[in-house]
N, C-alpha and C. Protein backbone atom coordinates (compact mmCIF):
# COMPACT_ATOMS: atom_id res chain seq x y z
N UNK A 1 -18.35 27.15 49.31
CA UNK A 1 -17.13 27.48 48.60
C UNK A 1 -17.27 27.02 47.14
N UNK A 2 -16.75 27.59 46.31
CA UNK A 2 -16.91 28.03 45.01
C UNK A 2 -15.65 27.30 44.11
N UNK A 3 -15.57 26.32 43.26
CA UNK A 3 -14.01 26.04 42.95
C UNK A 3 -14.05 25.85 41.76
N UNK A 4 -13.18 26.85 40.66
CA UNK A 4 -13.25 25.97 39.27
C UNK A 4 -11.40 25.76 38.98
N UNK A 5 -12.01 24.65 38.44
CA UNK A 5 -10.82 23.77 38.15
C UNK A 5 -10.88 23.73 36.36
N UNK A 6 -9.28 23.91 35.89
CA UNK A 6 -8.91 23.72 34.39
C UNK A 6 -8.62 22.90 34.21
N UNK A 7 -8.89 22.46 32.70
CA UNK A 7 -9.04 20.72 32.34
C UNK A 7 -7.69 21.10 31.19
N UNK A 8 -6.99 19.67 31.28
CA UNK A 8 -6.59 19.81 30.66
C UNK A 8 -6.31 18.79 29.26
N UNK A 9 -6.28 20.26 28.03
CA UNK A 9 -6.72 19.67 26.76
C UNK A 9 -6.55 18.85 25.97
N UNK A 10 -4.86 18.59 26.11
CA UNK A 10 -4.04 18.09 25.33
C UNK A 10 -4.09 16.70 24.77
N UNK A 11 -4.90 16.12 24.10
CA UNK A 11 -4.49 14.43 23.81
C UNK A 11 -3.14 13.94 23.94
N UNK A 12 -3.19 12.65 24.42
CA UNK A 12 -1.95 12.07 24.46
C UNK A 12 -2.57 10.66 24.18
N UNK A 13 -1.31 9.50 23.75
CA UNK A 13 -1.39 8.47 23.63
C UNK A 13 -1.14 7.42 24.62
N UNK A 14 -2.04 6.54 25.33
CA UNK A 14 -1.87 6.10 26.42
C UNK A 14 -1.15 4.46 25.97
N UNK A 15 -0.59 4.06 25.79
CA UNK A 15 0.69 3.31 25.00
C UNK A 15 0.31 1.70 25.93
N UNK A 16 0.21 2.08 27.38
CA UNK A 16 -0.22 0.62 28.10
C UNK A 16 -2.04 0.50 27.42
N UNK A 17 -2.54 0.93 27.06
CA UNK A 17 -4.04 0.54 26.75
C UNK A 17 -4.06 0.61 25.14
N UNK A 18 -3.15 1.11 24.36
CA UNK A 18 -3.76 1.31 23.33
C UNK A 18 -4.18 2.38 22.28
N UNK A 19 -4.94 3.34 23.56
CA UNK A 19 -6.12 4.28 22.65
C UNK A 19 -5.37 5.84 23.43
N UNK A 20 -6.27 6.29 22.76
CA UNK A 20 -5.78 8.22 22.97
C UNK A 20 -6.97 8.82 24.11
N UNK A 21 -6.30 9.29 24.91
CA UNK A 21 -6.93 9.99 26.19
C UNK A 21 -6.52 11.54 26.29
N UNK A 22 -7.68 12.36 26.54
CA UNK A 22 -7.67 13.65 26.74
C UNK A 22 -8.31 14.25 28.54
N UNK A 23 -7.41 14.26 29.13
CA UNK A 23 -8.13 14.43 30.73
C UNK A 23 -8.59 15.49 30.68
N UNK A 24 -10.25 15.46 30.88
CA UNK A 24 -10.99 16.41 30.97
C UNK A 24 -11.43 17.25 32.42
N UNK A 25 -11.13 16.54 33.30
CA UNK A 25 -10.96 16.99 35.03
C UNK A 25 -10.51 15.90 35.70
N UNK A 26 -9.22 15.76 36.17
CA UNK A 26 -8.36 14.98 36.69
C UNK A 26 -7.46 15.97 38.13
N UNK A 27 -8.33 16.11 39.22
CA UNK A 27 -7.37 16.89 40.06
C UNK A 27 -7.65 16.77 41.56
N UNK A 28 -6.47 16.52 42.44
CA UNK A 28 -5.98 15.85 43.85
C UNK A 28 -7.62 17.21 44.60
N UNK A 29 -7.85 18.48 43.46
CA UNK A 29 -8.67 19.29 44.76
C UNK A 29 -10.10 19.09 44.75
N UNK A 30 -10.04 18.13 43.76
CA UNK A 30 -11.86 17.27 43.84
C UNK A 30 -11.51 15.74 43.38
N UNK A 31 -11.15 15.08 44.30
CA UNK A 31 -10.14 13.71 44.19
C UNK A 31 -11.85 12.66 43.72
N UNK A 32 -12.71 13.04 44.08
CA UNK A 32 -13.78 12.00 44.29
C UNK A 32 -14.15 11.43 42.77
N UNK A 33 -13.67 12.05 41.50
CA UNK A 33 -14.05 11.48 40.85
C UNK A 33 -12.96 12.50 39.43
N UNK A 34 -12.96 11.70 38.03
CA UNK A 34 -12.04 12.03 37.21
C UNK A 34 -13.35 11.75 35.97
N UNK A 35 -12.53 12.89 34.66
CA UNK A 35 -13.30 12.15 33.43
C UNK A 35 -12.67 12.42 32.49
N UNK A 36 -12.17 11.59 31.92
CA UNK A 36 -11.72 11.35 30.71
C UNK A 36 -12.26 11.23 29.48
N UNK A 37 -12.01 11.66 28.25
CA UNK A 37 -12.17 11.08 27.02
C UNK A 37 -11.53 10.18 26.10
N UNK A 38 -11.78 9.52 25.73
CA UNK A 38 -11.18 8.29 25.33
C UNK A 38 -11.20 8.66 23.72
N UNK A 39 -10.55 7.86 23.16
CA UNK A 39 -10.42 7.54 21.29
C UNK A 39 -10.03 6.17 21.27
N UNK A 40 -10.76 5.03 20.53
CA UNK A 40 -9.86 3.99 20.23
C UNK A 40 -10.33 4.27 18.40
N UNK A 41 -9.09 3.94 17.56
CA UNK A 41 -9.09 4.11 16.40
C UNK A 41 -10.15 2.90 16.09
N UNK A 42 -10.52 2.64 14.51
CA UNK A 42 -11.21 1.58 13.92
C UNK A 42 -10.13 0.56 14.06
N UNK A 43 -10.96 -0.66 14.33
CA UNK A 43 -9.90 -2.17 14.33
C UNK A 43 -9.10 -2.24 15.65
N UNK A 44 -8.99 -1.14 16.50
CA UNK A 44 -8.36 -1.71 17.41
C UNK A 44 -9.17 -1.91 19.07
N UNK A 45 -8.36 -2.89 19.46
CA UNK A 45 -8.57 -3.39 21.02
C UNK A 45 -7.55 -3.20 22.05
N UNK A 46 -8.33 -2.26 22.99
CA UNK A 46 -7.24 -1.99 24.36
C UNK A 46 -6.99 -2.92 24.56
N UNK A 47 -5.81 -2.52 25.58
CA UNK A 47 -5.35 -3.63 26.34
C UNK A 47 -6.18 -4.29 27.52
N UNK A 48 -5.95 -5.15 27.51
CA UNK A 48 -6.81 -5.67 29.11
C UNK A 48 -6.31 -5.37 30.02
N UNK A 49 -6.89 -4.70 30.85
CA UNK A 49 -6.65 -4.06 32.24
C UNK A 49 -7.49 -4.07 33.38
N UNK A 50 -6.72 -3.79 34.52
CA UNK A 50 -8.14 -3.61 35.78
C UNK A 50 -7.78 -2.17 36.50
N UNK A 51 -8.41 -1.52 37.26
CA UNK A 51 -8.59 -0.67 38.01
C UNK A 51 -8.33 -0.73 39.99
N UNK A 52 -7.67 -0.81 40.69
CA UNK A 52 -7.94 -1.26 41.89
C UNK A 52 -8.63 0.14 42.30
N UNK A 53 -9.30 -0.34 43.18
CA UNK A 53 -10.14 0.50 44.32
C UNK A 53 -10.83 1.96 42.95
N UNK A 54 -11.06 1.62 42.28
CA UNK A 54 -11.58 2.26 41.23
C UNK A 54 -13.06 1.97 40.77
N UNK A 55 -13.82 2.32 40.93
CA UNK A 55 -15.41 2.05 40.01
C UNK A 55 -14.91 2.75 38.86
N UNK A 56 -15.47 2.72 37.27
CA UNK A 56 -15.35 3.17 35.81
C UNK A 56 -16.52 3.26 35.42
N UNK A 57 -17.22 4.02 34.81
CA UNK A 57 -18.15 4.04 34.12
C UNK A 57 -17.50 4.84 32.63
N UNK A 58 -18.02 3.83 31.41
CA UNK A 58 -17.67 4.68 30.38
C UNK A 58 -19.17 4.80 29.49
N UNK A 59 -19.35 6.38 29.20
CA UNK A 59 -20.29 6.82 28.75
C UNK A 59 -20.18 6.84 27.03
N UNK A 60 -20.66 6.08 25.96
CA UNK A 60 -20.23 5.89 24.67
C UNK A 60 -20.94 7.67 24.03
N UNK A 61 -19.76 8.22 23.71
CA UNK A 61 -20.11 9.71 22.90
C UNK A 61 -20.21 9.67 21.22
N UNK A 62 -19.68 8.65 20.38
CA UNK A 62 -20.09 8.59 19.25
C UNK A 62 -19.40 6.88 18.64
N UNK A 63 -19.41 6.16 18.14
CA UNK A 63 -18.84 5.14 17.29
C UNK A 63 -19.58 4.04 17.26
N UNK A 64 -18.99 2.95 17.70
CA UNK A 64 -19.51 1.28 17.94
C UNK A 64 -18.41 0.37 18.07
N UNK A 65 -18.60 -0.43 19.23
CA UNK A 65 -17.54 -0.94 19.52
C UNK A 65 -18.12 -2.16 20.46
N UNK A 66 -17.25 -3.34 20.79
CA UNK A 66 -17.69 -4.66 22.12
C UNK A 66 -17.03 -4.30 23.34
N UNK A 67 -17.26 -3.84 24.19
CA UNK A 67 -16.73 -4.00 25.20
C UNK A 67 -16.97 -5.60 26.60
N UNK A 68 -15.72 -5.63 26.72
CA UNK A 68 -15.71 -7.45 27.35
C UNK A 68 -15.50 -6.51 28.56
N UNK A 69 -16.24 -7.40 29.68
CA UNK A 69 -15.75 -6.97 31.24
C UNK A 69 -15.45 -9.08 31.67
N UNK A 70 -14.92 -8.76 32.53
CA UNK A 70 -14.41 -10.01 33.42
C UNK A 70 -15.68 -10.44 33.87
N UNK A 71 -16.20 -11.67 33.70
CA UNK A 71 -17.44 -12.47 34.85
C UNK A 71 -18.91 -11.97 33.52
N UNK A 72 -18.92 -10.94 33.08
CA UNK A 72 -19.99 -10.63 32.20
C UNK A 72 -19.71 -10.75 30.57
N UNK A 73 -20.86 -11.16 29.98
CA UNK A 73 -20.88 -11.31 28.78
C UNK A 73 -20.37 -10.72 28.38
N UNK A 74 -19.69 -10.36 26.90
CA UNK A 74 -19.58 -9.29 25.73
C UNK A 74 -20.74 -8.43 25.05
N UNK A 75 -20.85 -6.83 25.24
CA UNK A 75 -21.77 -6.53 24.93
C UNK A 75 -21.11 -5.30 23.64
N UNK A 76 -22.60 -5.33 22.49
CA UNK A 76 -22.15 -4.08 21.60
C UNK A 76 -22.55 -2.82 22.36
N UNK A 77 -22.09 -1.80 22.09
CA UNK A 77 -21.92 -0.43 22.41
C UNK A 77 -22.37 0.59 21.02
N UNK A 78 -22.89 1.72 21.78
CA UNK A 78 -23.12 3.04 20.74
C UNK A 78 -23.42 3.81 21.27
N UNK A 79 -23.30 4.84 20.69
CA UNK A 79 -23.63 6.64 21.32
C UNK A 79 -25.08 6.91 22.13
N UNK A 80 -24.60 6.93 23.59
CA UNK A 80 -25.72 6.73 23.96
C UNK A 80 -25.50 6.02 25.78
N UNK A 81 -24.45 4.72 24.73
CA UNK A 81 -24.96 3.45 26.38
C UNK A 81 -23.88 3.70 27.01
N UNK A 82 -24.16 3.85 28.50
CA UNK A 82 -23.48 3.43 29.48
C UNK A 82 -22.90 2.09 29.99
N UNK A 83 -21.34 1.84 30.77
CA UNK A 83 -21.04 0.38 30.53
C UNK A 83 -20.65 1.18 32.25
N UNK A 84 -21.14 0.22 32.86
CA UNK A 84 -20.11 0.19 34.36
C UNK A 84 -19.88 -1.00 35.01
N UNK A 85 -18.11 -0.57 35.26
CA UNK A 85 -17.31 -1.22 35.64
C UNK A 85 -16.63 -1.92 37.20
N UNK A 86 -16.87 -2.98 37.46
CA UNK A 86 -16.46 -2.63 39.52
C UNK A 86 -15.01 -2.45 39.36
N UNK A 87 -15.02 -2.28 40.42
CA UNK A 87 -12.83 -2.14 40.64
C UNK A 87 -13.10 -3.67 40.69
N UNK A 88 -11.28 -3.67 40.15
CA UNK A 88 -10.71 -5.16 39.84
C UNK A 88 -11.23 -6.11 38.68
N UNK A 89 -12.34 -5.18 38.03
CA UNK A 89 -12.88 -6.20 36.87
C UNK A 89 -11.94 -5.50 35.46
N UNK A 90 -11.27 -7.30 35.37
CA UNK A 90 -10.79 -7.25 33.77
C UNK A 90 -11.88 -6.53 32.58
N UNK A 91 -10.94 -5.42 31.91
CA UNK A 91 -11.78 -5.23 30.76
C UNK A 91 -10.96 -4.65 30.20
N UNK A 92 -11.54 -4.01 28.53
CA UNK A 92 -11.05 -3.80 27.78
C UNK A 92 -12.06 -3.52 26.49
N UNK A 93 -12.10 -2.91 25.42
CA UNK A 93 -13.14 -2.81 24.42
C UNK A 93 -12.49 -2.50 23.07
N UNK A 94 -13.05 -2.89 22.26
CA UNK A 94 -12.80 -2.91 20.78
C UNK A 94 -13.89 -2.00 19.78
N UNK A 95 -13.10 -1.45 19.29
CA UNK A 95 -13.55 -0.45 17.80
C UNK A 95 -14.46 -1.41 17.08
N UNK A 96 -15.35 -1.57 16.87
CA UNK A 96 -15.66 -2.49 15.52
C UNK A 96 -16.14 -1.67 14.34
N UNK A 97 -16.29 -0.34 14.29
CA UNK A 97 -16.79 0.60 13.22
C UNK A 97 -15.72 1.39 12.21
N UNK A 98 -16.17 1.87 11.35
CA UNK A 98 -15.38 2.90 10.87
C UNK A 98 -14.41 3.68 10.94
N UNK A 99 -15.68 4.66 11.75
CA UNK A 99 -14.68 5.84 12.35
C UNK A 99 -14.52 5.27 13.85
N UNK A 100 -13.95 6.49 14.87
CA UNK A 100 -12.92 6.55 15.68
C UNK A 100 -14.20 6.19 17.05
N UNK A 101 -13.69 5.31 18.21
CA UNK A 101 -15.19 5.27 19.02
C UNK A 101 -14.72 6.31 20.16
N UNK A 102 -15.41 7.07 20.30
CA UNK A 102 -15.25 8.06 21.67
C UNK A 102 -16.33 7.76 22.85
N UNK A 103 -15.60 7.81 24.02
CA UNK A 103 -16.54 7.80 24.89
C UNK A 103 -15.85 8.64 26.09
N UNK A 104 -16.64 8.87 26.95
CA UNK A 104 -16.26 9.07 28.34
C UNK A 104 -15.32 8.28 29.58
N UNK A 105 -14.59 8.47 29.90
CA UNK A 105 -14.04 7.36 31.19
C UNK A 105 -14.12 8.17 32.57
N UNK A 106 -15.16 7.60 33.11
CA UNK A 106 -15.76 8.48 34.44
C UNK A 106 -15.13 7.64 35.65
N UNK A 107 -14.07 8.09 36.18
CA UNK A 107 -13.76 7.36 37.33
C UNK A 107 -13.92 7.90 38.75
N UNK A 108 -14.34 6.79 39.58
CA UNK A 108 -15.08 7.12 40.82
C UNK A 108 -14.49 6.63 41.82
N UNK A 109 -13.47 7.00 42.88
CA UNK A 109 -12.59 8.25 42.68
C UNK A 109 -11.71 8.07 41.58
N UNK A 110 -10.95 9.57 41.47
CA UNK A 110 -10.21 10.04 40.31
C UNK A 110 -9.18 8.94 40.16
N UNK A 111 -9.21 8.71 38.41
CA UNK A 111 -7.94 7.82 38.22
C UNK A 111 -6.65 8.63 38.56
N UNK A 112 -6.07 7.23 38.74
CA UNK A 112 -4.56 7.69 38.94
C UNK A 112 -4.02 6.28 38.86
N UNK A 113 -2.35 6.58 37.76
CA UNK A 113 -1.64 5.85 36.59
C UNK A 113 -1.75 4.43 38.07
N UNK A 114 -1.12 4.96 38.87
CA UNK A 114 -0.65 3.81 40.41
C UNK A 114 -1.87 2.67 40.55
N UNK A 115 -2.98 3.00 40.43
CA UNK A 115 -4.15 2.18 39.74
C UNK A 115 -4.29 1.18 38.60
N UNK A 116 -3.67 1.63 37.80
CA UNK A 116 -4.09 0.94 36.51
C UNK A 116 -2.98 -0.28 36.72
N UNK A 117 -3.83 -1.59 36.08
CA UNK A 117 -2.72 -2.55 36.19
C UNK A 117 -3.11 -3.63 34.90
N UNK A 118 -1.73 -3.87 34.06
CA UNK A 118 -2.28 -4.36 32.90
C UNK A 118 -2.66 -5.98 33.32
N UNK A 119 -3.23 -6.18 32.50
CA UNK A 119 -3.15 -8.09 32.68
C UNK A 119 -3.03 -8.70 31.38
């Protein structure tokens, strides 16, 4: 069976984290996994948050930025590196460049808001 699914385009501002998200495939008929695009402007830092029953992987698509996870060091980021996340680990990441840092937010299964929990 054959299924295409429409993404949808629209940026919005995600207000509990911070940064601007565009859901790029987010849907209940392929639940196993979601991907997002992310924006955090220059100078700023999401909020700290965790994920339950969520794995994250975020794929860096252009900028530079630190991303902190809970239990692991602080590491720099750039177009290119992969950061993955377990469910329940505190994190959060910061702009440190210029321009705007984009990356991927690959969640394994699909996010959903009932998940996200600030700290």
């Amino acid at each position: 069976m054959t299924l295409v699914l429409k993404s949808e385009l629209d940026e919005y501002f995600f207000e509990s984290e911070g940064c601007y998200i565009t859901e790029l495939f987010n849907s209940v008929a392929d639940a196993d996994f979601s991907i997002a695009q992310a924006r955090v402007e220059p100078g700023v830092t999401t909020s700290w948050h965790r994920l339950i029953n969520t794995t994250e992987r975020y794929y860096v698509l252009s900028g530079t930025g630190i991303v902190e996870i809970e239990d692991v060091a602080q590491r720099e980021v750039c177009s290119g590196d992969l950061v993955l996340i377990a469910p329940m680990q505190k994190q959060r990441i910061t702009n440190t460049g210029k321009v705007d840092l984009i990356f991927l937010a690959i969640c394994i299964p699909r996010f959903e808001e009932h998940n996200y929990v600030q700290t």
